[in-house]
N, C-alpha and C. Protein backbone atom coordinates (compact mmCIF):
# COMPACT_ATOMS: atom_id res chain seq x y z
N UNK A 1 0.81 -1.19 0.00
CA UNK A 1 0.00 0.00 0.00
C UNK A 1 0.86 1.25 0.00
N UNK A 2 0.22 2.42 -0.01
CA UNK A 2 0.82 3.59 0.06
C UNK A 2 1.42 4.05 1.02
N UNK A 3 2.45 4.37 1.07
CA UNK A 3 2.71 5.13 2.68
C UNK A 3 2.66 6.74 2.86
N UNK A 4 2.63 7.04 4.53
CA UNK A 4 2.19 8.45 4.36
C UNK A 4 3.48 8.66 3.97
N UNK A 5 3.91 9.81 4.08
CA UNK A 5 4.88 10.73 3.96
C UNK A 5 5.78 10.60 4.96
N UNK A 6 5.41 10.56 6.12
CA UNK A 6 5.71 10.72 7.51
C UNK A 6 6.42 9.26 7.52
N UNK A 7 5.94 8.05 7.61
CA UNK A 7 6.01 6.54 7.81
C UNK A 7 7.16 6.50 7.05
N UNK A 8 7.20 7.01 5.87
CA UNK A 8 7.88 6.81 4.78
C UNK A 8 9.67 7.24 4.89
N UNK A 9 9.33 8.60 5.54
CA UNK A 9 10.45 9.57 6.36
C UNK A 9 11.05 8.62 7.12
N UNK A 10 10.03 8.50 8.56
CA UNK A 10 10.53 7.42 9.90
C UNK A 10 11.37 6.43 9.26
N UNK A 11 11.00 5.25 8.64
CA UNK A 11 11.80 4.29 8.13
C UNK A 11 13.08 4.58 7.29
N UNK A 12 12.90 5.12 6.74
CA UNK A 12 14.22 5.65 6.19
C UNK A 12 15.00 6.27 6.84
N UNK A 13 14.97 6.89 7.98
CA UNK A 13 15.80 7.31 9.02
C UNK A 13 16.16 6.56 9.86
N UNK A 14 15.22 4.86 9.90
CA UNK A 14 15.33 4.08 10.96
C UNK A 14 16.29 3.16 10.13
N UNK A 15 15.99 3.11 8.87
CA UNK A 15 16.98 2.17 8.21
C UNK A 15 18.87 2.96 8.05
N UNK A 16 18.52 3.92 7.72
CA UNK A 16 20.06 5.14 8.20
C UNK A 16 20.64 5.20 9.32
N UNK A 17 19.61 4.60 10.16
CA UNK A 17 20.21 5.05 11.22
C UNK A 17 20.63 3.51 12.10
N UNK A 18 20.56 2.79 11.64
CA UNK A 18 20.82 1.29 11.66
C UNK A 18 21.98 0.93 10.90
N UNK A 19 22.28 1.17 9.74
CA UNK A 19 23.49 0.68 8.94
C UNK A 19 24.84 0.75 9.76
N UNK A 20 25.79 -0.11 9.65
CA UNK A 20 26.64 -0.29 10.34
C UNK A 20 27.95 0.77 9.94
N UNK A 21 27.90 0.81 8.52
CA UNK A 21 28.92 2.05 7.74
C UNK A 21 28.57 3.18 8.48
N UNK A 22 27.25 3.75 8.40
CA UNK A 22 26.76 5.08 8.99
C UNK A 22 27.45 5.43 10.49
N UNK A 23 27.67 4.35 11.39
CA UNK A 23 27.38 4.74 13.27
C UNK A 23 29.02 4.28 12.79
N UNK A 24 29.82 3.70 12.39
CA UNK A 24 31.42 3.52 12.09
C UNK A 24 31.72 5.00 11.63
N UNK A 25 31.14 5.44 10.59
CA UNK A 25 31.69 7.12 9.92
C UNK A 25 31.44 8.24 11.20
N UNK A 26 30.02 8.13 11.52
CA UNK A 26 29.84 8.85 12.53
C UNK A 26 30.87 8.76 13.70
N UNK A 27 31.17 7.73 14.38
CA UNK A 27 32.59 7.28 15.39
C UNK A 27 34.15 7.85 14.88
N UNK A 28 34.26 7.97 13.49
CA UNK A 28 35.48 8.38 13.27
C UNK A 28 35.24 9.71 13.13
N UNK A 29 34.17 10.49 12.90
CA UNK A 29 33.85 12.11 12.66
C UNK A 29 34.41 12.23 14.09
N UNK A 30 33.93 11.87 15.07
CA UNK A 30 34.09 12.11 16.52
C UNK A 30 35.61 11.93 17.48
N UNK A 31 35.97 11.04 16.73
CA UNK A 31 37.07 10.59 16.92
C UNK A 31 38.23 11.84 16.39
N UNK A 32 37.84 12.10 14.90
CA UNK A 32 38.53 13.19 14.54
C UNK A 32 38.55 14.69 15.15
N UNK A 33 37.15 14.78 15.56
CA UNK A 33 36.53 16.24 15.20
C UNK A 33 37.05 16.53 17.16
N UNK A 34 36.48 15.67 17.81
CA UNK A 34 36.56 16.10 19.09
C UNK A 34 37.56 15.34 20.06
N UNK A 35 38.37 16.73 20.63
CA UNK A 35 39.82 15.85 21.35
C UNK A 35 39.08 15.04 22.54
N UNK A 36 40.17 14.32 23.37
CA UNK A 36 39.30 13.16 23.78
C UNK A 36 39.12 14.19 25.48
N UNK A 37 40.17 15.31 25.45
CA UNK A 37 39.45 15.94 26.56
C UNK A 37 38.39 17.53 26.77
N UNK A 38 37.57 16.69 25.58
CA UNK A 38 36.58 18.24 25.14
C UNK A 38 35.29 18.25 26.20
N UNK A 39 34.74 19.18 26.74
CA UNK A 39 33.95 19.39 27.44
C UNK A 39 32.60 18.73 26.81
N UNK A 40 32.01 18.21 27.65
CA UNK A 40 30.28 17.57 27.17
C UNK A 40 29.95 18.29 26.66
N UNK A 41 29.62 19.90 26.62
CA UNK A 41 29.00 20.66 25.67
C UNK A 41 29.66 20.35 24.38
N UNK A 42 30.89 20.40 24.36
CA UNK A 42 31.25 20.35 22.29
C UNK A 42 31.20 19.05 22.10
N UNK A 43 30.85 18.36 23.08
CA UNK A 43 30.30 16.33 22.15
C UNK A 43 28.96 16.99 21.91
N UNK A 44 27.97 17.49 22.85
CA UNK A 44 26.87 17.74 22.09
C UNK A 44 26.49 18.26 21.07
N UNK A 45 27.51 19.27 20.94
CA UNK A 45 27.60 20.68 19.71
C UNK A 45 27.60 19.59 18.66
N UNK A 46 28.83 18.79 18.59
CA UNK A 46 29.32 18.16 17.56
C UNK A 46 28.35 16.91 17.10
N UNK A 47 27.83 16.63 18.33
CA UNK A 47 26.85 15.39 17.34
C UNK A 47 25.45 16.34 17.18
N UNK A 48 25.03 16.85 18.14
CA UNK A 48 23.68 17.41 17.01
C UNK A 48 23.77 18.27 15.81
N UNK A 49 25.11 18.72 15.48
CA UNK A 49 25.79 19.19 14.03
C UNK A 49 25.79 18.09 13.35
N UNK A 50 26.30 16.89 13.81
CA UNK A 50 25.96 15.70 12.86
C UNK A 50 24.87 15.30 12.39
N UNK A 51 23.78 15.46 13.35
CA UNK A 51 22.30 14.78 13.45
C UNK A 51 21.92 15.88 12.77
N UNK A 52 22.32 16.85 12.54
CA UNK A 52 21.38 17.84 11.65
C UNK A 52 21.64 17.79 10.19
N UNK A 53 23.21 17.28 10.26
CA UNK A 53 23.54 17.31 8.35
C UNK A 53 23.07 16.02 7.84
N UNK A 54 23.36 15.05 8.83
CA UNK A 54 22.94 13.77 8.17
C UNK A 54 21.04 13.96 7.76
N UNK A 55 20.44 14.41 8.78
CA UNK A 55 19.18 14.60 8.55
C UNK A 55 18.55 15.85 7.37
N UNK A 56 19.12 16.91 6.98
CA UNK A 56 19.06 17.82 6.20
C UNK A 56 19.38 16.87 4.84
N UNK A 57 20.50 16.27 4.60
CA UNK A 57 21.30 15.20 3.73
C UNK A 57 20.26 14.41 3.10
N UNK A 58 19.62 13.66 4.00
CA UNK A 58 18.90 12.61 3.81
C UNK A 58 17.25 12.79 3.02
N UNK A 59 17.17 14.04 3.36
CA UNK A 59 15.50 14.13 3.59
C UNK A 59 15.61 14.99 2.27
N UNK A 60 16.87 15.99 2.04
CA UNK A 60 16.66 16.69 0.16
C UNK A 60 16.89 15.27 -0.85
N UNK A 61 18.23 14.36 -0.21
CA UNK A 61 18.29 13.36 -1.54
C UNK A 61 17.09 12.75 -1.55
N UNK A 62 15.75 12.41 -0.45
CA UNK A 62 14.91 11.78 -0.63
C UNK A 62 13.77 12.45 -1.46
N UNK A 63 14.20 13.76 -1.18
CA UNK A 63 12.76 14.48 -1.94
C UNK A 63 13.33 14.66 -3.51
N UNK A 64 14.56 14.74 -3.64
CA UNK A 64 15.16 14.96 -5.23
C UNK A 64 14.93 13.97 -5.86
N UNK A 65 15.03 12.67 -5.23
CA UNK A 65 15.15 11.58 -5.73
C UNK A 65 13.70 11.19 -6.23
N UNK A 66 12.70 11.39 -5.25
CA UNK A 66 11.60 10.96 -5.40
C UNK A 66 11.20 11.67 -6.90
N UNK A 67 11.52 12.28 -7.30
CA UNK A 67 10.98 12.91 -8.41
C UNK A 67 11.59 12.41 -9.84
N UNK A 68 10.49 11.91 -10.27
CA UNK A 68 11.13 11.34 -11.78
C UNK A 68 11.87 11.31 -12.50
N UNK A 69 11.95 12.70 -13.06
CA UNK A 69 13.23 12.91 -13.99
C UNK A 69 14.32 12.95 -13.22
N UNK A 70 14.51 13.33 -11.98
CA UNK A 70 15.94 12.99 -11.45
C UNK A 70 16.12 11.56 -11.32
N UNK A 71 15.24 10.64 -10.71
CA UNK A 71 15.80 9.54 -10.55
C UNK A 71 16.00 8.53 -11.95
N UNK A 72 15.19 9.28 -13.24
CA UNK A 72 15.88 8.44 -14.51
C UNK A 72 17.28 8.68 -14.63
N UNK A 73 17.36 9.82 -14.45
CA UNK A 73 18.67 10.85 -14.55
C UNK A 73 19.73 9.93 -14.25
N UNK A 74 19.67 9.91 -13.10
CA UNK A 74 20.41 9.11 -11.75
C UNK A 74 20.50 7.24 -12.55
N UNK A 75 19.24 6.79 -13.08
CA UNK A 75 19.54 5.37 -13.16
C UNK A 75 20.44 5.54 -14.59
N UNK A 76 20.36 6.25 -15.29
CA UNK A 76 21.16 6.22 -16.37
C UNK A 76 22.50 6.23 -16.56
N UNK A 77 22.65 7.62 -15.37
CA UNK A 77 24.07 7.68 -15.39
C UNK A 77 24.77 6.93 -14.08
N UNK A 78 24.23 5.92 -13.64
CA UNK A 78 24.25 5.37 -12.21
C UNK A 78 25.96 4.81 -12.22
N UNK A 79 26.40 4.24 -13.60
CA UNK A 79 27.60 3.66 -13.49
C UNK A 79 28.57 4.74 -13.29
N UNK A 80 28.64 5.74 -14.21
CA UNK A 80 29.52 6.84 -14.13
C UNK A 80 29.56 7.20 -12.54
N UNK A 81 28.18 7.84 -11.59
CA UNK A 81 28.32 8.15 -10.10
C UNK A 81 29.06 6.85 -9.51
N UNK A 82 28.76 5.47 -9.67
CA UNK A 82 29.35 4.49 -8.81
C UNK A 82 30.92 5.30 -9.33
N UNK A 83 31.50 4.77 -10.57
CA UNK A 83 33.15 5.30 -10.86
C UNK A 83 33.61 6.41 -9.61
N UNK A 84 32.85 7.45 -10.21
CA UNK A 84 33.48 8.47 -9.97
C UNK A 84 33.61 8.62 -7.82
N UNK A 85 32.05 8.05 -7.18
CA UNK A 85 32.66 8.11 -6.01
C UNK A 85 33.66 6.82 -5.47
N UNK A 86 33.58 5.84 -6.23
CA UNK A 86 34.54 4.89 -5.96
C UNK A 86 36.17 5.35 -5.81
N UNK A 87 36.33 6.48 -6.99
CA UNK A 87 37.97 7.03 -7.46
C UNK A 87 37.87 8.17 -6.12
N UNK A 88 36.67 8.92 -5.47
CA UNK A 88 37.10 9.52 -4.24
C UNK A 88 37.24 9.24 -3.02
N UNK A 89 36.19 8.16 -2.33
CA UNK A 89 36.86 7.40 -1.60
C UNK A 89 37.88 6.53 -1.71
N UNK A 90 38.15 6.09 -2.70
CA UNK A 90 39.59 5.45 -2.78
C UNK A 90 40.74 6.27 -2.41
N UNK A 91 40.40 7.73 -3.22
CA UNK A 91 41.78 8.91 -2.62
C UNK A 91 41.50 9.01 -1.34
N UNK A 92 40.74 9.21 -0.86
CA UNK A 92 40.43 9.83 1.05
C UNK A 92 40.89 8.77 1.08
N UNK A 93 40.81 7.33 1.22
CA UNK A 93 41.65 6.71 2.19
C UNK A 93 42.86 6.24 1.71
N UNK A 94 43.00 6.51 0.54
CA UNK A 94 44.76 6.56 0.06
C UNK A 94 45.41 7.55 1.08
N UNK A 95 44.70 9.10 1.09
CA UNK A 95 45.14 9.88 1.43
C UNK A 95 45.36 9.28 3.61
N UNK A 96 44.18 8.80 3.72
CA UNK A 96 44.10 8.64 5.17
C UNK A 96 45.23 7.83 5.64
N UNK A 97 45.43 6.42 4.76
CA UNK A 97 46.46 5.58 4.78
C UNK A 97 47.83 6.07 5.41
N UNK A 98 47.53 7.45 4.20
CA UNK A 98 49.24 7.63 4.19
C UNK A 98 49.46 8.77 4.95
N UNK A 99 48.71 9.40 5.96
CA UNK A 99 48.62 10.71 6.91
C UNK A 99 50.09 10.05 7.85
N UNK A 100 50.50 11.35 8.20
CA UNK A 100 51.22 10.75 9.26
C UNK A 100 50.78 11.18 10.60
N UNK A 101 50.68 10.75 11.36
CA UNK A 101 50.48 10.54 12.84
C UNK A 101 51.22 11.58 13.71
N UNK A 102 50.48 12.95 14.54
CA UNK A 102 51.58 13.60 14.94
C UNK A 102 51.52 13.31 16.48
């Protein structure tokens, strides 16, 4: 059947917010972003800055997407987007690989 809008939202945030890649990226944002002796206020700062981009993130690709001509758009040129973010995460963690440690 149809779903509302709302239902439709929830689950998709419940399924985002479940993936194991997602709460691993999120752990290393934190890991990076905040020293390990930062005051509880800037863990909060820093994750509801997270919880707001991931959620801002999520809810335009869902509404862009939902719309037809973008998502033919998208299935057409789907191989080229796989390439091309494949060749940038490959550099970020080429690049991460090879950071040096200070």
């Amino acid at each position: 059947g149809d779903e509302t809008l709302r239902y439709a939202w929830a689950r998709g945030a419940l399924i985002n917010l479940t993936k194991a890649k997602a709460v691993l990226f999120w752990w290393a944002m934190f890991a990076v972003v905040v020293p390990a002796d930062a005051p509880m206020a800037v863990v909060w700062q820093v994750g509801l800055s997270c919880l707001a981009t991931s959620t801002l993130t999520f809810t335009l690709m869902a509404l862009a997407f939902s719309s037809r001509p973008v998502a033919a758009v998208y299935l057409r040129l789907r191989r080229w987007f796989d390439a091309a973010f494949a060749v940038l995460f490959g550099a970020a963690a080429f690049k991460i690989l090879t950071a040096k440690l200070v």
